[in-house]
C-alpha atoms as a PDB file:
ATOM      1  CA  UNK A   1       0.000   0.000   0.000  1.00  0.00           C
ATOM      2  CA  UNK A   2       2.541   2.616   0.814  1.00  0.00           C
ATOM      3  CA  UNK A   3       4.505   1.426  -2.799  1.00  0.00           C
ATOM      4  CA  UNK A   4       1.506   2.421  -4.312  1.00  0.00           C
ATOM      5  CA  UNK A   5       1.292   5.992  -2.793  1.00  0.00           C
ATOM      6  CA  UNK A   6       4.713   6.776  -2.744  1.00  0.00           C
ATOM      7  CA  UNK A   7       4.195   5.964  -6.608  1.00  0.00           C
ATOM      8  CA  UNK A   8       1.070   8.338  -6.887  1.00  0.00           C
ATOM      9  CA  UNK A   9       3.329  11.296  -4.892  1.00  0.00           C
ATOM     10  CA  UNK A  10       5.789  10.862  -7.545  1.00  0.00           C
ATOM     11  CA  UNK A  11       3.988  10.732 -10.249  1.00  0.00           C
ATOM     12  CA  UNK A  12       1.428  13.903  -9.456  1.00  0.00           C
ATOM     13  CA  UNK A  13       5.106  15.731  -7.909  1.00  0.00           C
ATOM     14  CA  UNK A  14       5.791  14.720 -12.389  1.00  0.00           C
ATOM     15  CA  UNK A  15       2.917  15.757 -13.553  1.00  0.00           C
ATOM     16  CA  UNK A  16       2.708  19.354 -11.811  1.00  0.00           C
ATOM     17  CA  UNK A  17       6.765  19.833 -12.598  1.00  0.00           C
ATOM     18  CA  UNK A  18       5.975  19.215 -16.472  1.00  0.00           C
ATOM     19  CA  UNK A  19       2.653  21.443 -16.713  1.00  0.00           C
ATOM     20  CA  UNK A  20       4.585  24.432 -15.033  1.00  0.00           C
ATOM     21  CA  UNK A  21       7.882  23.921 -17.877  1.00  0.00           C
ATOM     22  CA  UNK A  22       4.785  23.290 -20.240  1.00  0.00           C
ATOM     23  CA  UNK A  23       2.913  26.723 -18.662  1.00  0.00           C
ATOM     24  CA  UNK A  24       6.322  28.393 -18.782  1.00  0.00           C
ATOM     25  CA  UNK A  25       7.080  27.923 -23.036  1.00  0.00           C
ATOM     26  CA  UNK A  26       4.251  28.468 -23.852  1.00  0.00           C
ATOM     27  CA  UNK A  27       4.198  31.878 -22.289  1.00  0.00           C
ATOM     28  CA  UNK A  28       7.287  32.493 -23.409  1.00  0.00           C
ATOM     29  CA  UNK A  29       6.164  31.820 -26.900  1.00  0.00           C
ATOM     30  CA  UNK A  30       3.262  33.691 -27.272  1.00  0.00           C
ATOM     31  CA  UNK A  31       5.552  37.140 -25.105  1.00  0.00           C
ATOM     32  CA  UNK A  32       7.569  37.407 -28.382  1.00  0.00           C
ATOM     33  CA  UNK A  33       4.464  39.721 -29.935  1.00  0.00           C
ATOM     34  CA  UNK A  34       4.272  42.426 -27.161  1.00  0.00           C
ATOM     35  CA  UNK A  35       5.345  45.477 -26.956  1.00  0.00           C
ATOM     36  CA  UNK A  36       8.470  45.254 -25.330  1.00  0.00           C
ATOM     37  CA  UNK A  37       9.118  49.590 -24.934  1.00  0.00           C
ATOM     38  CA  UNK A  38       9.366  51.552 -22.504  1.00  0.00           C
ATOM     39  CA  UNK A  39       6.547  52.356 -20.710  1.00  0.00           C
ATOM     40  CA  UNK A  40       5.396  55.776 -21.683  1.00  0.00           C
ATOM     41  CA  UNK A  41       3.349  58.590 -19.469  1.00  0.00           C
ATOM     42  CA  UNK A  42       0.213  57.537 -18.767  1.00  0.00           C
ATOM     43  CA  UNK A  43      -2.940  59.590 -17.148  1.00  0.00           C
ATOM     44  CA  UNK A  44      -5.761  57.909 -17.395  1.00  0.00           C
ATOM     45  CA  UNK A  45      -9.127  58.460 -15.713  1.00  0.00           C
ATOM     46  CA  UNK A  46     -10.130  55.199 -13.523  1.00  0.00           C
ATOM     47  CA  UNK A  47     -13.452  53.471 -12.747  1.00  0.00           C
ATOM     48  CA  UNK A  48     -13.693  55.091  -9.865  1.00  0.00           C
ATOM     49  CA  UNK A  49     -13.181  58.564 -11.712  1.00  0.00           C
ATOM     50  CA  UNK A  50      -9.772  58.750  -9.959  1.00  0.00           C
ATOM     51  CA  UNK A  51      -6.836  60.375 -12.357  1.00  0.00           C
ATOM     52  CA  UNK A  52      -4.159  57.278 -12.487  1.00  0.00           C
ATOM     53  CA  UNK A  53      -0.241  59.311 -12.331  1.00  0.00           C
ATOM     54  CA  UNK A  54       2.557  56.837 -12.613  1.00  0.00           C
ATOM     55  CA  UNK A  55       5.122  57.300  -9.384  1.00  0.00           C
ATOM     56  CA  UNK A  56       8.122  57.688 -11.450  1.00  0.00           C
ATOM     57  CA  UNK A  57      10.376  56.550  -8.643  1.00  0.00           C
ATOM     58  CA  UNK A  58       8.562  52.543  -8.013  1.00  0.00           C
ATOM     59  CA  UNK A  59       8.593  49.654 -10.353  1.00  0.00           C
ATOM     60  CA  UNK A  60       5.221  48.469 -11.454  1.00  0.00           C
ATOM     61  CA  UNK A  61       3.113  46.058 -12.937  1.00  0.00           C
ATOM     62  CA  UNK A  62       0.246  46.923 -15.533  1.00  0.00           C
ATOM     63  CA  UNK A  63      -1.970  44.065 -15.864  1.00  0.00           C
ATOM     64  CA  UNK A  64      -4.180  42.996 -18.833  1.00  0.00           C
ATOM     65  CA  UNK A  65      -7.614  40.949 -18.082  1.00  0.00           C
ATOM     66  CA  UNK A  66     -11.053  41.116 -18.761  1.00  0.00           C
ATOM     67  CA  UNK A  67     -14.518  40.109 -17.130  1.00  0.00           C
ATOM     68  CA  UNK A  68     -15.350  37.468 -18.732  1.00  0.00           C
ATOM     69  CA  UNK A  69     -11.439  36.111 -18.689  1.00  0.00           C
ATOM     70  CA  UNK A  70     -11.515  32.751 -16.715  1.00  0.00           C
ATOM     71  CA  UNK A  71      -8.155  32.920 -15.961  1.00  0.00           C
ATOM     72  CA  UNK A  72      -8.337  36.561 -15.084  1.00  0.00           C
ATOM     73  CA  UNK A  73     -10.739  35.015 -12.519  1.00  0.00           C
ATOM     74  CA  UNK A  74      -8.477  32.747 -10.786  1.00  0.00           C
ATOM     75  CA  UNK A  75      -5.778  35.754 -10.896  1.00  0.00           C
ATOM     76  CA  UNK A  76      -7.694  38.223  -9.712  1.00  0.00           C
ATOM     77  CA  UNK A  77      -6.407  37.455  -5.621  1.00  0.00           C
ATOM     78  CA  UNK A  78      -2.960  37.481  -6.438  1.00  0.00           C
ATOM     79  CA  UNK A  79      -3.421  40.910  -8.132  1.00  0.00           C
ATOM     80  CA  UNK A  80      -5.351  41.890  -5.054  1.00  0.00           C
ATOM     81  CA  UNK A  81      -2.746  40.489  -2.930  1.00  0.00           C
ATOM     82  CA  UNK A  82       0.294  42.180  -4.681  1.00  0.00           C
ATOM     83  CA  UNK A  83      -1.114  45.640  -5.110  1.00  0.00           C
ATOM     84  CA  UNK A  84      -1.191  45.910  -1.105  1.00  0.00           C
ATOM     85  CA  UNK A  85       2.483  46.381  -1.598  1.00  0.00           C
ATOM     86  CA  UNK A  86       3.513  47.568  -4.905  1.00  0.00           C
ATOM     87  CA  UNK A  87       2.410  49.886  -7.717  1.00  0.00           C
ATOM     88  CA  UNK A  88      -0.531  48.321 -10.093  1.00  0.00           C
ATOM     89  CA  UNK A  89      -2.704  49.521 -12.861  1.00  0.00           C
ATOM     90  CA  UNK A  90      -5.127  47.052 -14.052  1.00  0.00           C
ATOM     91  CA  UNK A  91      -6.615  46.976 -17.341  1.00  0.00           C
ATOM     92  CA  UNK A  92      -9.891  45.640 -18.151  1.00  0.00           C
ATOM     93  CA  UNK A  93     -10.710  45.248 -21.625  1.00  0.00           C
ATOM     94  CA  UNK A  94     -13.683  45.162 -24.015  1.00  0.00           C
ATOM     95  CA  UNK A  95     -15.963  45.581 -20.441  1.00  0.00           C
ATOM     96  CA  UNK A  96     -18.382  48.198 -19.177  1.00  0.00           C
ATOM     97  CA  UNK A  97     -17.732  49.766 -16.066  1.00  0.00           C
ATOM     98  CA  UNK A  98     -20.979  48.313 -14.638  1.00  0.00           C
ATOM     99  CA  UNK A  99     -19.521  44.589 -15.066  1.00  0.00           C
ATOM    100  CA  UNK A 100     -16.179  45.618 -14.060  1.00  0.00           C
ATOM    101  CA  UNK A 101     -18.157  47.396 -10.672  1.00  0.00           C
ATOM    102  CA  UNK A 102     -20.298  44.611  -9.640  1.00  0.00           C
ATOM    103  CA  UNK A 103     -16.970  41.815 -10.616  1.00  0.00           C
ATOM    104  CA  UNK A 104     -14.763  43.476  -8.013  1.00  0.00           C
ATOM    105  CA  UNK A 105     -17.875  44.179  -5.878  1.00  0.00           C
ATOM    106  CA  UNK A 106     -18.637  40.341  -5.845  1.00  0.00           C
ATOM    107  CA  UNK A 107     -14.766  39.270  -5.607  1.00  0.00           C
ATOM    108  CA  UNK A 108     -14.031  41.741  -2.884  1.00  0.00           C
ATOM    109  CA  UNK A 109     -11.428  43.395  -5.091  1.00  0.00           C
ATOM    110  CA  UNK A 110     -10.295  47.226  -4.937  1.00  0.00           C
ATOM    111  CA  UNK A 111      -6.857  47.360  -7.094  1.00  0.00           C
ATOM    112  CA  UNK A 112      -6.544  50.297  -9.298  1.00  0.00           C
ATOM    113  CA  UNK A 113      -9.024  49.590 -12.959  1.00  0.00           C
ATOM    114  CA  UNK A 114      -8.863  51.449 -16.052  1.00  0.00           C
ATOM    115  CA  UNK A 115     -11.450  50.428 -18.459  1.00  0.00           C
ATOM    116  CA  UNK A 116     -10.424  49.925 -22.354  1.00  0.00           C
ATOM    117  CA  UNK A 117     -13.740  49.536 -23.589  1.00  0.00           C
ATOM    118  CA  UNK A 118     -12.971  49.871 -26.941  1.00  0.00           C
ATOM    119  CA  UNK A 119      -8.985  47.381 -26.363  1.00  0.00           C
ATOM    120  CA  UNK A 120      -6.856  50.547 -27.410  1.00  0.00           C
ATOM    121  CA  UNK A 121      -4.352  50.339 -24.916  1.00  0.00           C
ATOM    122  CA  UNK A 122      -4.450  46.632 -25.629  1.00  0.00           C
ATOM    123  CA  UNK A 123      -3.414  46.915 -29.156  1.00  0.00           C
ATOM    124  CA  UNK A 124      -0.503  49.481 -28.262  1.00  0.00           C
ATOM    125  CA  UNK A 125       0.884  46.703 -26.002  1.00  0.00           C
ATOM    126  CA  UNK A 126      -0.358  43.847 -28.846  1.00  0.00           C
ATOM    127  CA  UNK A 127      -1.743  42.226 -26.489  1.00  0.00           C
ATOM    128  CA  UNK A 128      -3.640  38.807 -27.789  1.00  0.00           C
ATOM    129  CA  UNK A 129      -3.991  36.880 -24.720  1.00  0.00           C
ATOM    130  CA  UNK A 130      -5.740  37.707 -21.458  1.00  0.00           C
ATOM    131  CA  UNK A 131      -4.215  37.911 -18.573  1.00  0.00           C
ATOM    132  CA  UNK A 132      -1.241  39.706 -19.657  1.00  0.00           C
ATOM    133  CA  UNK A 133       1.619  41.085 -17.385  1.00  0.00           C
ATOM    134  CA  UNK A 134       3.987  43.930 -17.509  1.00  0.00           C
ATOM    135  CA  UNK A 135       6.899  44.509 -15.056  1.00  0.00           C
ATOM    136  CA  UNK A 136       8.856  48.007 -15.292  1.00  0.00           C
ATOM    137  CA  UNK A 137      11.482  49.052 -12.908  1.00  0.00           C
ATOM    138  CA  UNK A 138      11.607  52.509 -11.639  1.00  0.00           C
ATOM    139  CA  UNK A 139      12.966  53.997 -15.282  1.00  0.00           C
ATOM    140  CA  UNK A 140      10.244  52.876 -17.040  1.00  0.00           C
ATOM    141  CA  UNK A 141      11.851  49.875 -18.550  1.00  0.00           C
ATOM    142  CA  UNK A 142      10.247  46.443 -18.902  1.00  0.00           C
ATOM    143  CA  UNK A 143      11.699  44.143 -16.913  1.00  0.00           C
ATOM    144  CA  UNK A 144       9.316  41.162 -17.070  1.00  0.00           C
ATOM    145  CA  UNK A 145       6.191  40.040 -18.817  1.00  0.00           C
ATOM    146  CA  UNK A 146       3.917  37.371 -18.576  1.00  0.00           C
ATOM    147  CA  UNK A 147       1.355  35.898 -20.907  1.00  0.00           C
ATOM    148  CA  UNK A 148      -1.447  33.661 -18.840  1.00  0.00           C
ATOM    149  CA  UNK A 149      -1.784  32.891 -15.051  1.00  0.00           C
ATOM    150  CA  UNK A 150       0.990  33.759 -12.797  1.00  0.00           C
ATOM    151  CA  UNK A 151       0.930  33.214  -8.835  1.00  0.00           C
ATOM    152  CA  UNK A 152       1.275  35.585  -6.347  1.00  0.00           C
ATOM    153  CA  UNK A 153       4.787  34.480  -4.921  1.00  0.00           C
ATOM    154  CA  UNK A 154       5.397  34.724  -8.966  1.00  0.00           C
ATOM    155  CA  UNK A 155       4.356  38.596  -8.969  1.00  0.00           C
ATOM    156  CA  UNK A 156       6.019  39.152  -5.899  1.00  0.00           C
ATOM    157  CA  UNK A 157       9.400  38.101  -6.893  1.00  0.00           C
ATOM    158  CA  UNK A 158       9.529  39.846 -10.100  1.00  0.00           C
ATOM    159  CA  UNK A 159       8.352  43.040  -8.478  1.00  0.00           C
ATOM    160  CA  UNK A 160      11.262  42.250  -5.895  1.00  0.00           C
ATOM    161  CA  UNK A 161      13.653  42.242  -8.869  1.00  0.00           C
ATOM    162  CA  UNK A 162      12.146  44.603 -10.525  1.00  0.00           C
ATOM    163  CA  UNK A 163      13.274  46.734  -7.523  1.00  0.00           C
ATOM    164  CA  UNK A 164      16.458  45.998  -7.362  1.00  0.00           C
END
């Protein structure tokens, strides 16, 4: 009996170590489109009617997702999570602010939102998949991105790096 869940262990401890190489290239692969600038001055009025100003002197991370993005769905915490402690502008796409309201209403989220109803900030990044990530350090340089889910201990490193 305990052959036969040491054998299990192993091979789910297999199975999660290939998915996350798997997760990893095929991130990488579909990265190669964005827009890999610097990140330009941005003010841009939020959902809240708040003015977003980019602190000049943090990193940050401008995140891609949308409503009705399943993924975005099971991301949304670690975005919560990491904007506690570091600068983020979210940006949800091809929504109305009433969906985006009652979303974060119902997933007891308050990050920073700017709504691109009609995806034009998306197609100056090229963004094609949702979620997307963007890490830039503190001159405005990408550092990082990220196509799909990433965790929160994922987020928080590369901000850590970002910050170095």
């Amino acid at each position: 009996m305990k052959e036969k869940i040491k054998h299990y262990i192993k091979e789910i401890i297999i199975f999660v170590i290939v998915m996350s190489i798997v997760a990893n290239v095929v991130s990488f692969y579909k990265s190669f489109d964005l827009n890999k600038g610097s990140l330009d001055n941005m003010n841009l009025t939020l959902i809240d009617n708040t003015i977003f100003k980019q602190d000049n002197k943090k990193p940050i991370i401008i995140h891609f997702w949308a409503t009705w993005c399943p993924t975005c769905s099971l991301e949304s915490s670690n975005i919560q999570y990491i904007s506690k402690s570091y600068e983020v502008l979210t940006v949800a796409v091809k929504s109305n602010d009433k969906d985006i309201g009652k979303y974060m209403l119902e997933n007891n989220l308050d990050f920073k939102v700017y709504n691109d109803k009609e995806a034009k900030l998306a197609r100056k990044f090229n963004i094609a998949v949702y979620p997307t990530t963007f890490i830039y350090d503190e001159n405005r340089n990408l550092v990082f991105s990220e196509v799909g889910y990433t965790s929160t201990f994922g987020l928080w490193i590369r901000m850590w790096w970002a910050s170095l």
